[in-house]
Structures are given as structure tokens and as C-alpha cells.
Protein backbone atom coordinates (compact mmCIF):
# COMPACT_ATOMS: atom_id res chain seq x y z
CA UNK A 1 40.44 35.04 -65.05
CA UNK A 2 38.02 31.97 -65.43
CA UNK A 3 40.87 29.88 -63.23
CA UNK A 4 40.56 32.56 -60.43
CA UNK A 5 36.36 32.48 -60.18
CA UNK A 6 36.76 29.28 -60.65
CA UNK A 7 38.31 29.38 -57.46
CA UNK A 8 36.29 31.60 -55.96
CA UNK A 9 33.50 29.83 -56.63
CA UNK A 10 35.17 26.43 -54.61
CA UNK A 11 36.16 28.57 -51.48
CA UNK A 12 32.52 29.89 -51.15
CA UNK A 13 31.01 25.95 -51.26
CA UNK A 14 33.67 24.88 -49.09
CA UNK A 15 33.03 27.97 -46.92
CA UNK A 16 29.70 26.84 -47.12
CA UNK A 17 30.14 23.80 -45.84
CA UNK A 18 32.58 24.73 -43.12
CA UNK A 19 29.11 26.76 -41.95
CA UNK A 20 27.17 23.85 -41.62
CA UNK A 21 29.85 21.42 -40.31
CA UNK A 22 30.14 24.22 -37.79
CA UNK A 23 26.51 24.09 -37.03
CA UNK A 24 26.44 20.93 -36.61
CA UNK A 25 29.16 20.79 -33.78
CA UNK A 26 27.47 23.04 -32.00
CA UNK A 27 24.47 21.36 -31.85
CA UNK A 28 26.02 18.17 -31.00
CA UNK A 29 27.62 19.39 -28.32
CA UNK A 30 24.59 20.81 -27.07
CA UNK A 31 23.21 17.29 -27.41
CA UNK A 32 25.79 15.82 -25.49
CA UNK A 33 25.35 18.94 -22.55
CA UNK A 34 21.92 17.46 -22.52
CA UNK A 35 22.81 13.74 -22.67
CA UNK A 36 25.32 14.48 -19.89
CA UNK A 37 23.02 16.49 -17.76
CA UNK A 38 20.29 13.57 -17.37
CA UNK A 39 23.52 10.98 -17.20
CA UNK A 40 24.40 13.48 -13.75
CA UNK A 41 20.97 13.32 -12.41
CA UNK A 42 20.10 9.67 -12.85
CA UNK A 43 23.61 8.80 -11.25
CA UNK A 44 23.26 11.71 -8.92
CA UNK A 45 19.83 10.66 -7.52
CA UNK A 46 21.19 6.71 -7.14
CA UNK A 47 23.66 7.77 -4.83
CA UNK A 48 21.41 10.28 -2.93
CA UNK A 49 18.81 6.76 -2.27
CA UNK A 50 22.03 4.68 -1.60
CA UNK A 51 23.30 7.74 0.92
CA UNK A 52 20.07 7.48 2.63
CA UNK A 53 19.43 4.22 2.65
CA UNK A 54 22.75 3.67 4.77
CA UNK A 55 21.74 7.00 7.04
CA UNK A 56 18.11 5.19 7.58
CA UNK A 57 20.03 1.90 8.58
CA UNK A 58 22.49 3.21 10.65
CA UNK A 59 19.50 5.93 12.51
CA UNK A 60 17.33 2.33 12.99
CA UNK A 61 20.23 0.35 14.46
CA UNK A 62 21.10 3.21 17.00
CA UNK A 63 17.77 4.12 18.04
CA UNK A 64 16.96 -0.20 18.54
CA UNK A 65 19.72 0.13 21.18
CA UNK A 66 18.56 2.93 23.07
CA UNK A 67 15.38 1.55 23.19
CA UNK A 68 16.60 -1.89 24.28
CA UNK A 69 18.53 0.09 27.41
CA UNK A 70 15.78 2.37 28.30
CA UNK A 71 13.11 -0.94 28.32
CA UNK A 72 16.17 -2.91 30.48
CA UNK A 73 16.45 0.02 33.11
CA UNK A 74 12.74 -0.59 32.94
CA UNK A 75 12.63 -3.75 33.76
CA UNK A 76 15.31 -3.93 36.54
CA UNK A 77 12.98 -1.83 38.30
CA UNK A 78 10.87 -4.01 38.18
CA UNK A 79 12.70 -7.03 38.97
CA UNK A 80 14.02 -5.12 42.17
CA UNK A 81 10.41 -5.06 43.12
CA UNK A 82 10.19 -8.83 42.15
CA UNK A 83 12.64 -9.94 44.39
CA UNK A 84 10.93 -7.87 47.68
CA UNK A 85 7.89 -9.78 46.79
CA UNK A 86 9.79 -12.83 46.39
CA UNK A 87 11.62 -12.47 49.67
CA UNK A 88 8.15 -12.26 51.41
CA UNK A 89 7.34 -16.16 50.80
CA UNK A 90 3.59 -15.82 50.05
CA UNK A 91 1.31 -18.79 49.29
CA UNK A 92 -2.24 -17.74 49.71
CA UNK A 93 -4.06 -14.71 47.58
CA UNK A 94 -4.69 -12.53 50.55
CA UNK A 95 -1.21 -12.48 51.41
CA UNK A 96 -0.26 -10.29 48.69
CA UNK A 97 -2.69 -6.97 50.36
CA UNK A 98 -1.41 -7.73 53.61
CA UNK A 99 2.29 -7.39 52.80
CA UNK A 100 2.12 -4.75 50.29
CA UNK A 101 -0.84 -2.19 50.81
CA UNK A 102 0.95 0.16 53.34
CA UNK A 103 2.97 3.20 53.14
CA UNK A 104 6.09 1.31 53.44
CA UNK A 105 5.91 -0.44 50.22
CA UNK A 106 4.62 3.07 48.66
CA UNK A 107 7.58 4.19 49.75
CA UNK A 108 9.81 1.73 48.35
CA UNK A 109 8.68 0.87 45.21
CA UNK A 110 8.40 5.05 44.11
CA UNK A 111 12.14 5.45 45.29
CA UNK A 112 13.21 2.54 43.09
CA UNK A 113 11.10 4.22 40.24
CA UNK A 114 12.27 7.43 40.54
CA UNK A 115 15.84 6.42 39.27
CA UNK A 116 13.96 5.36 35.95
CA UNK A 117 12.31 8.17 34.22
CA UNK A 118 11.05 6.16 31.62
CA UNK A 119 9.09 4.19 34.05
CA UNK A 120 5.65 6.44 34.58
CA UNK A 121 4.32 4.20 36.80
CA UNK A 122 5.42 0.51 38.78
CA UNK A 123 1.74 -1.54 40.27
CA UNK A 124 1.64 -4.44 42.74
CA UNK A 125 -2.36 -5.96 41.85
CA UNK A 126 -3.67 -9.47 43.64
CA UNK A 127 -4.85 -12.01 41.70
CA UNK A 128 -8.60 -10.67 41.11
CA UNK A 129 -6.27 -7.30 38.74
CA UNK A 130 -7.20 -4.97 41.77
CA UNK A 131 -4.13 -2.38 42.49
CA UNK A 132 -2.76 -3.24 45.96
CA UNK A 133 -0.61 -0.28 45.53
CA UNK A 134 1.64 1.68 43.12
CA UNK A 135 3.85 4.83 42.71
CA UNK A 136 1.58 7.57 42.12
CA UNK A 137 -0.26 7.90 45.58
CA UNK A 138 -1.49 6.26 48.61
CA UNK A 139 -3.33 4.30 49.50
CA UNK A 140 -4.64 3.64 45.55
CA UNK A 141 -7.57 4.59 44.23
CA UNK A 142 -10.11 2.25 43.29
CA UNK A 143 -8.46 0.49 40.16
CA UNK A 144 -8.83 -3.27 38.38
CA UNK A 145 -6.97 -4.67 35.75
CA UNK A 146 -8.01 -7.55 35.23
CA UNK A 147 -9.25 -6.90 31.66
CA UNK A 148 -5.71 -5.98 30.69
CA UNK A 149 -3.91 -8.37 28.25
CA UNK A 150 -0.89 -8.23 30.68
CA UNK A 151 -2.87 -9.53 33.45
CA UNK A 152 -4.92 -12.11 31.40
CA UNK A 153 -1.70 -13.97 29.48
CA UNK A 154 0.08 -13.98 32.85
CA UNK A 155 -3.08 -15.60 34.98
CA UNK A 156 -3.26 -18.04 32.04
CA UNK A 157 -0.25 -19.33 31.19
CA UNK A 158 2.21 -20.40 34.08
CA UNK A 159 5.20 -20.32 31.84
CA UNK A 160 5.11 -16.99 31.18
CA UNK A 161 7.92 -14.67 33.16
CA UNK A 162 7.14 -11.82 31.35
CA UNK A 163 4.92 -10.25 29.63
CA UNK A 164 5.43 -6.81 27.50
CA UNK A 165 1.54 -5.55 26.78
CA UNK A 166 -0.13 -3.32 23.99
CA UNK A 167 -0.53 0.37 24.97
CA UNK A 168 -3.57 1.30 26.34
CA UNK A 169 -4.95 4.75 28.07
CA UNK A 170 -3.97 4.72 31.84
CA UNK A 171 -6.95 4.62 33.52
CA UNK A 172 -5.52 6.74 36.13
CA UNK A 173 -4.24 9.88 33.81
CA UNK A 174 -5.63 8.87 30.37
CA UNK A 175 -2.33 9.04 28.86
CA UNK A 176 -1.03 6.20 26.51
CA UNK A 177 0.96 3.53 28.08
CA UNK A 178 2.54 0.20 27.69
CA UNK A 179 3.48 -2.53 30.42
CA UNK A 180 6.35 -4.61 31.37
CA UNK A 181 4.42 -6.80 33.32
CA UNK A 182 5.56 -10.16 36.10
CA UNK A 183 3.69 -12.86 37.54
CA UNK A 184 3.47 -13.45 41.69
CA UNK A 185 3.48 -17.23 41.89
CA UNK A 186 3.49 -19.70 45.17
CA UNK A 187 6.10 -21.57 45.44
CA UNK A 188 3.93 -24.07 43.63
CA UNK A 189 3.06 -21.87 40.39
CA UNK A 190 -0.29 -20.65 41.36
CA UNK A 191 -0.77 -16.92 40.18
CA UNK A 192 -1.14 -14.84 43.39
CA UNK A 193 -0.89 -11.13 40.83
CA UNK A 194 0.79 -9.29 38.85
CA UNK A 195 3.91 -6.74 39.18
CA UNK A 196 3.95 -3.99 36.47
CA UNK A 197 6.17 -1.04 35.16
CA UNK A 198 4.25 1.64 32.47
CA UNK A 199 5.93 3.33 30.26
CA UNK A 200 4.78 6.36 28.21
CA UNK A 201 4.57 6.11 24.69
CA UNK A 202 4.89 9.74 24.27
CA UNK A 203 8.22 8.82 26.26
CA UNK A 204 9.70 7.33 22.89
CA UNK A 205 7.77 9.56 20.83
CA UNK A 206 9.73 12.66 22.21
CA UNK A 207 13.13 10.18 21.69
CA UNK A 208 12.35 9.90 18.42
CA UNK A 209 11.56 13.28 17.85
CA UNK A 210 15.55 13.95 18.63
CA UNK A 211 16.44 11.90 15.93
CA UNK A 212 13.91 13.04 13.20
CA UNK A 213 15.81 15.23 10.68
CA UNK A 214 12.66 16.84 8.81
CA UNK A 215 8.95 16.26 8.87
CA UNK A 216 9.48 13.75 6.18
CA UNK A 217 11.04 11.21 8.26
CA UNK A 218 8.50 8.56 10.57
CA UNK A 219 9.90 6.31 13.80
CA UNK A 220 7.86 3.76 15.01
CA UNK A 221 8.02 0.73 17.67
CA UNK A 222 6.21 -2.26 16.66
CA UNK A 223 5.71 -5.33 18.81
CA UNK A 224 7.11 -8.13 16.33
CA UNK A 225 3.07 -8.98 16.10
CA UNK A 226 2.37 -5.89 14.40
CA UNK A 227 1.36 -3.38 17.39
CA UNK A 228 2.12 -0.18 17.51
CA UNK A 229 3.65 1.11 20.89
CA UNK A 230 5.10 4.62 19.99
CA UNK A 231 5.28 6.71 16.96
CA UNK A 232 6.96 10.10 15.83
CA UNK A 233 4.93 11.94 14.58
CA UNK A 234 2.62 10.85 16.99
CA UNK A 235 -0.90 9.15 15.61
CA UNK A 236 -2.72 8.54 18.65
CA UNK A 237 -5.52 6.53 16.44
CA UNK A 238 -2.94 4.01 15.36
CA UNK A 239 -1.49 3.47 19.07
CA UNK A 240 -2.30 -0.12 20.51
CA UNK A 241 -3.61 -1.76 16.87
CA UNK A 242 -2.07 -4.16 14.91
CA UNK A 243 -0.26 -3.49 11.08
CA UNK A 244 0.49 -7.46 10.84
CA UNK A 245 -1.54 -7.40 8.01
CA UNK A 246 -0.21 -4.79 6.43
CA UNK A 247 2.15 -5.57 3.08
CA UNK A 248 5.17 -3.51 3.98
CA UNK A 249 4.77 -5.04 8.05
CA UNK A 250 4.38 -8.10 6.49
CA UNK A 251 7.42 -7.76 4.10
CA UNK A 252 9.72 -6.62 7.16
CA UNK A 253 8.70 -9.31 9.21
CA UNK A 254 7.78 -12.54 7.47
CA UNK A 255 10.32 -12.59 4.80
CA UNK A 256 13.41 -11.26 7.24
CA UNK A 257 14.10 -7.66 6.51
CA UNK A 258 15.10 -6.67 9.54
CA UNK A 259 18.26 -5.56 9.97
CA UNK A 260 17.86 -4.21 5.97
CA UNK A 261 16.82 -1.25 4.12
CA UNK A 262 13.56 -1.61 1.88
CA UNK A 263 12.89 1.13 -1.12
CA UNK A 264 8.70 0.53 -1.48
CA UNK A 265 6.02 2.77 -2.66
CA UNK A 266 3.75 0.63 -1.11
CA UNK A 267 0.72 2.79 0.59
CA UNK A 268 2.28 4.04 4.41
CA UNK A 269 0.50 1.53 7.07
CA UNK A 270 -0.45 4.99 8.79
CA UNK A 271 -1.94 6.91 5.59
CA UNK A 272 -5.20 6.43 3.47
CA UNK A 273 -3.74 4.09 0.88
CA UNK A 274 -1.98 6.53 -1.57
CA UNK A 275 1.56 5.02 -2.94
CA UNK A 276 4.65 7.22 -2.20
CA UNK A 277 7.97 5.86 -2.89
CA UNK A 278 10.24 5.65 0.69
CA UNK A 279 12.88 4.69 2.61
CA UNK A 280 12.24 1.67 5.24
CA UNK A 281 15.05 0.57 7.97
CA UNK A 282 13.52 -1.55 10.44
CA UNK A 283 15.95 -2.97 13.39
CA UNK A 284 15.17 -5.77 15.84
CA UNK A 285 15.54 -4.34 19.67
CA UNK A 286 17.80 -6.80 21.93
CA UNK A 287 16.56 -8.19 24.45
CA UNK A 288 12.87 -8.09 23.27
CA UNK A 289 10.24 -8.82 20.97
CA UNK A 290 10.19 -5.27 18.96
CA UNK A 291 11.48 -3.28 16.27
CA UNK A 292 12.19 -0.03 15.24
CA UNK A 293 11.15 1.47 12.01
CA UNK A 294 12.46 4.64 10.37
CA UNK A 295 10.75 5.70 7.41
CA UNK A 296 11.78 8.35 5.16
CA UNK A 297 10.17 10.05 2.07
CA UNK A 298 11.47 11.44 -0.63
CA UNK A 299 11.04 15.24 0.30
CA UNK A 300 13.92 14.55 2.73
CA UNK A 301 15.70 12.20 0.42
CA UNK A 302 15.78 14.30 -2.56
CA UNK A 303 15.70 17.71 -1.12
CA UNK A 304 19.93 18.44 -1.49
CA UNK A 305 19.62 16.72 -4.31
CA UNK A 306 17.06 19.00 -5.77
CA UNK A 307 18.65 22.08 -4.99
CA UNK A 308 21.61 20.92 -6.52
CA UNK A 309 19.94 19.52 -10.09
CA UNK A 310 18.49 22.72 -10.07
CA UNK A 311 21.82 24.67 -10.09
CA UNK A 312 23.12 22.82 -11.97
CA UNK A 313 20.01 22.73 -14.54
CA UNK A 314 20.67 26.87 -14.67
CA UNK A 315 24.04 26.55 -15.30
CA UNK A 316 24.06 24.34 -17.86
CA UNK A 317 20.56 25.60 -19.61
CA UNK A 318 23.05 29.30 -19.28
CA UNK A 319 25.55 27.48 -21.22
CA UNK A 320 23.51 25.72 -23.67
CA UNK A 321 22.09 29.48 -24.66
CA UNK A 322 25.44 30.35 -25.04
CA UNK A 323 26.66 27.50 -27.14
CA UNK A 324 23.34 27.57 -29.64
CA UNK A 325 24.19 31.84 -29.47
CA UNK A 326 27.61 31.63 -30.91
CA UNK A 327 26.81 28.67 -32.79
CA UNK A 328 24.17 31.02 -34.75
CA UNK A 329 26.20 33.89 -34.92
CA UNK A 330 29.46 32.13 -36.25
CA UNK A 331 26.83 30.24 -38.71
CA UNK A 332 25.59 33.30 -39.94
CA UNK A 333 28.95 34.89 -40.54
CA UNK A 334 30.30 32.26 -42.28
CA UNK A 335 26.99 31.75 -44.31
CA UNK A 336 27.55 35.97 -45.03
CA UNK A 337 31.24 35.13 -45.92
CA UNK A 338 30.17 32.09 -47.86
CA UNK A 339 27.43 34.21 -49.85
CA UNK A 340 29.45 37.22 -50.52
CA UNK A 341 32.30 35.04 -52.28
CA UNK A 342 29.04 33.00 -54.14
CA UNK A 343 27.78 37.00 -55.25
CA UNK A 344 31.96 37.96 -56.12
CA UNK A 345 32.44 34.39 -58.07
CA UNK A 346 29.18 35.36 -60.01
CA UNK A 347 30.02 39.32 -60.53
CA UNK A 348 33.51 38.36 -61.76
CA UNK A 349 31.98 35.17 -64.21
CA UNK A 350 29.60 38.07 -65.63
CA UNK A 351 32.67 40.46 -65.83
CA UNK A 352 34.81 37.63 -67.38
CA UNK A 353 31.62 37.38 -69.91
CA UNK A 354 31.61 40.49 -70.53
CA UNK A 355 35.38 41.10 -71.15
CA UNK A 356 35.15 38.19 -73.45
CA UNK A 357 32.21 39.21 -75.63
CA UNK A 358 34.10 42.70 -75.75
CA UNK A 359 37.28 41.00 -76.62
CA UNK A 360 35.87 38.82 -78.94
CA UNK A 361 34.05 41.99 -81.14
CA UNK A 362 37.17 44.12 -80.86
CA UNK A 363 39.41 41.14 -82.39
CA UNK A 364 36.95 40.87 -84.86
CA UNK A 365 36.83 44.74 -85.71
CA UNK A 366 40.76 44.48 -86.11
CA UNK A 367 40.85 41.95 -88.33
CA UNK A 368 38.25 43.36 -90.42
CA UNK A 369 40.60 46.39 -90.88
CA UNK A 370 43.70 44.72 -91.52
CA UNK A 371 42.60 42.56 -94.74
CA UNK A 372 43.73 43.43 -97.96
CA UNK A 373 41.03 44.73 -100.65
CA UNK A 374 40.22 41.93 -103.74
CA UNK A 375 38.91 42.87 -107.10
CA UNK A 376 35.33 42.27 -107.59
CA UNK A 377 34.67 39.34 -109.70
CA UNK A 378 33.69 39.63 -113.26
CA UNK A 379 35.21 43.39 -113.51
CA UNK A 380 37.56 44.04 -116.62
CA UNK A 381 40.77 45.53 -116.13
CA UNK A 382 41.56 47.76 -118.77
CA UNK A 383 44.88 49.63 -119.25
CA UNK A 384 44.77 53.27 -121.24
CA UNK A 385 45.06 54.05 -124.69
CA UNK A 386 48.31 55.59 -125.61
């Protein structure tokens, strides 16, 4: 009987054990749940920057092109109107208001702007920046350029072709606009005027705006010198200054990013300074000196992702209850088990006890009764008289 609590006694400890051995794996394995879960997101959020990041680039590249063909339609409107002016041979600077300011060359030069409708508005000035005529109406109102940067570079500098300007507000319908802009030269170089196609901003701004996937997503055109031409959103205080400056412009531009993808939480060039961690794909356009720049934040960038860690976060937060549930309950049964064979291995030591101390009296008793009687010592034995 002391053999079998003995071994009652070992299956309770070992039962014992198996309870916390059990509670241990379940707690490791809710460990590794949780170890796993923030392995899932780190990895998960890489690949939702890298998935961007090549979304960004291939959005900056695309948009660079269309850009590059809208600005070249542009411009062969303009050249169209170069080579009338050309054709007409003039040498002397009053030359260019007699050919050109009559309802003929109205005519003309709106028809060949018409096919463009990125082109808001194509200008013959003289050499003193007043408007000879142009596409809107004639004859033309009262206007002079001659404080425009278009008009200044080209009257300076006799190399110059071309000359793509700084949007400014259209003095004739107050609207923001930027200039492809040529030079009428004798045959000797001297500058006679200027030839000019505008182009809304807003025009890009709305192209943009096709592209944008949330609010959380920026396009701008930059001259390579840091001016802004266009933006989407639009920011009509930014229009016509200069970001060159600026770190991330700076970044882009000086050390050759263009082309790349940047991650930065540099301040936005358009914001008031605060950091915010972005995507940046600028993209040279062909042909001239720009680039496009789409910027996106992370409210686009990590919104699938959120939704998904979330889900996911549930489910395995459901399952973790779960685990650490059954992890309790099959502790506590075992611990029950483990304590009612302890409280058995005790009742049947005390039993055994018991039986013992009985046995041992009634052996005693029985041996008491069995043993032969002995004569006292010192009594006489005496046999009777006959």
C-alpha cells in the first residue's frame, strides 16, 4: 500500500508539471503570434513604400511625357507663326505693326491656335513689348510687355531662340499663365519683338488632377531653376516663385535625383515647415528645361495597408484570447487533476498510517494472549501431605 501512494504521489508532481509545461506552451506560442504579427507588419509596410515608390515613378515618368507633347503642340504653334513672320523679310521696328496689326493676321494666328487647346493665348508685340495683335480680339487692347521676363531675356541676349517664362497673371483675364516665347530678329540679329504662346497653369493643374489618386498625393511642374508653373492641388501663392532653395528641390536637382524615387520627411516646400515622411518621384520633361514632381504621403501610402494590419490585428488578438483561454482552462484542469491525486496520495498515506498503527496494536494484543503463564519468582512449590 505504501508502493501504490508512493505512486500516486509521483503521477500528481508529474501531473503537476505537465500543467505548467503546458502553460508554458501556450504562452510561447502566444509570444511567437505576437513576434510574428509585428514580423508581418514591418515586412508588410516595406513592400507597401517599395509598391509605391515604383507607382510614384512610373505616375512621374508618364505625366513628364504628356507634358513634353502638350508644351511641343505648343510650340509648333508658335513656330507656324514664326515662319509667317519670317517669310515677311522685316528689317526696321515699324515693320512689324504694319505687317501684322490687321484682321488678317487676327485671323490667322487664332485658327492656328485653335487646334491647340492648351495654348490660351498666341501675341505678336514690337520691340518697345506693345501687343501688335493676338488671338483673343481685334484690334488689341492697350497692352505692354515689356516688363515681362520673356520679353527682357529675349531683347537682351541675341542667342536666345527661346525662351519658356515664369507664370504670371494675364493682364488681359487675370488668370495664371506661362509663355513660350520667340525673338523677331533682322536678318542681322537686331530684336524687332517678340512672338508668344500662354498657356494656363490651371491647364496642367486639371491634368494632374486626372492622375491624382487621393487628396494625399501633390503634382507639380518646376522650371529646373526652382519655379513653380502648375500645381495639383492648386496653391495660387506658390505659382511663379522659386523652391531652388529649398532642401528637398535642392536634393532632386543638384545631386541628380531625377529620374529616382526619394523617401524624405523633410518639411513639404508648399507647407509651414512641419516634417511628414513622403513619397518624391520627380521626372525630367523632354524637350525642355522642367520636371515633374509627384508627391505622395503616407495617408495614401499606408491606407490598404492599414486596413489590412487592422484585420489582421483582430484576428490574431481573437486568437491570442483563445489560445491564453484554453491555455487557462486546460492549466486549471490539470492543476485540479494534479491536486486531487496530491489530496488521494495524502488520504491513502494517512489511511496506510492508520492501518499500520491498528495493525501494529492488534499484533501486539495477539501475542500478548498467546504466551504461556511463568511462575512468579521466589514462590515455593509445595506438594500435599499424604
Amino acid at each position: 500500500m505504501k508502493l501504490a501512494g508512493n505512486l500516486t504521489a509521483l503521477r500528481a508532481i508529474y501531473s503537476l508539471r505537465e500543467t505548467r509545461i503546458a502553460a508554458l506552451l501556450g504562452v510561447l506560442f502566444a509570444l511567437l503570434l505576437v513576434v510574428s504579427l509585428l514580423a508581418w507588419g514591418s515586412l508588410s509596410r516595406e513592400a507597401a513604400l517599395r509598391e509605391w515608390q515604383l507607382i510614384a515613378q512610373s505616375l512621374s515618368r508618364a505625366l513628364s511625357q504628356e507634358v513634353s507633347q502638350s508644351l511641343r503642340t505648343a510650340d509648333l504653334v508658335l513656330k507656324s507663326i514664326a515662319d509667317q513672320v519670317e517669310q515677311a523679310g522685316l528689317e526696321r521696328p515699324e515693320q512689324v505693326d504694319q505687317a501684322f496689326n490687321n484682321q488678317a493676321t487676327f485671323e490667322t494666328i487664332r485658327n492656328r491656335a485653335l487646334v491647340a487647346p492648351q495654348v490660351d493665348v498666341a501675341t505678336i508685340t514690337n520691340n518697345k513689348g506693345d501687343v501688335v495683335n493676338f488671338t483673343r480680339s481685334f484690334p488689341p487692347p492697350r497692352i505692354n510687355l515689356s516688363d515681362r521676363d520673356y520679353f527682357q531675356s529675349l531683347g537682351s541676349d541675341a542667342s536666345l531662340t527661346s525662351f519658356l517664362s515664369i507664370p504670371v497673371r494675364n493682364r488681359g483675364t487675370g488668370t495664371w499663365t506661362f509663355y513660350i516665347a520667340r525673338p523677331i530678329r533682322t536678318s542681322t540679329g537686331a530684336f524687332l519683338g517678340a512672338l508668344l504662346t500662354g498657356i494656363h497653369s490651371e491647364y496642367y493643374a486639371k491634368l494632374f488632377e486626372t492622375s491624382a489618386l487621393s487628396g494625399d498625393m501633390a503634382v507639380s511642374l518646376f522650371r529646373t531653376d526652382g519655379f513653380l508653373l502648375a500645381r495639383y492641388p492648386i496653391k495660387e501663392d506658390f505659382l511663379g516663385k522659386s523652391f531652388a532653395q529649398r532642401p528637398v528641390f535642392k536634393t532632386l536637382v543638384d545631386q541628380g535625383r531625377l529620374g529616382e524615387t526619394m523617401l524624405t520627411n523633410e518639411p513639404r516646400m508648399t507647407s509651414g515647415g512641419e516634417k511628414e515622411l513622403r513619397i518624391i518621384a520627380p521626372s525630367a520633361v523632354p524637350g525642355y528645361p522642367l520636371l515633374v514632381s509627384v508627391t505622395i504621403g503616407t495617408d495614401l501610402i499606408f491606407a490598404r495597408w492599414r486596413t489590412t494590419a487592422l484585420w489582421v490585428g483582430i484576428t490574431v488578438s481573437t486568437l491570442l484570447l483563445i489560445i491564453l483561454s484554453l491555455t487557462h482552462v486546460t492549466a486549471r484542469l490539470l492543476h485540479g487533476q494534479a491536486k486531487a491525486m496530491l489530496d488521494l496520495s495524502h488520504e491513502k498515506q494517512r489511511a496506510d498510517a492508520v492501518a499500520a498503527r491498528y495493525a501494529s496494536q492488534a499484533s501486539g494484543m495477539s501475542l500478548a494472549r498467546s504466551a504461556p503463564t511463568c511462575p512468579s519468582r521466589g514462590a515455593v512449590s509445595r506438594r500435599p501431605r499424604d
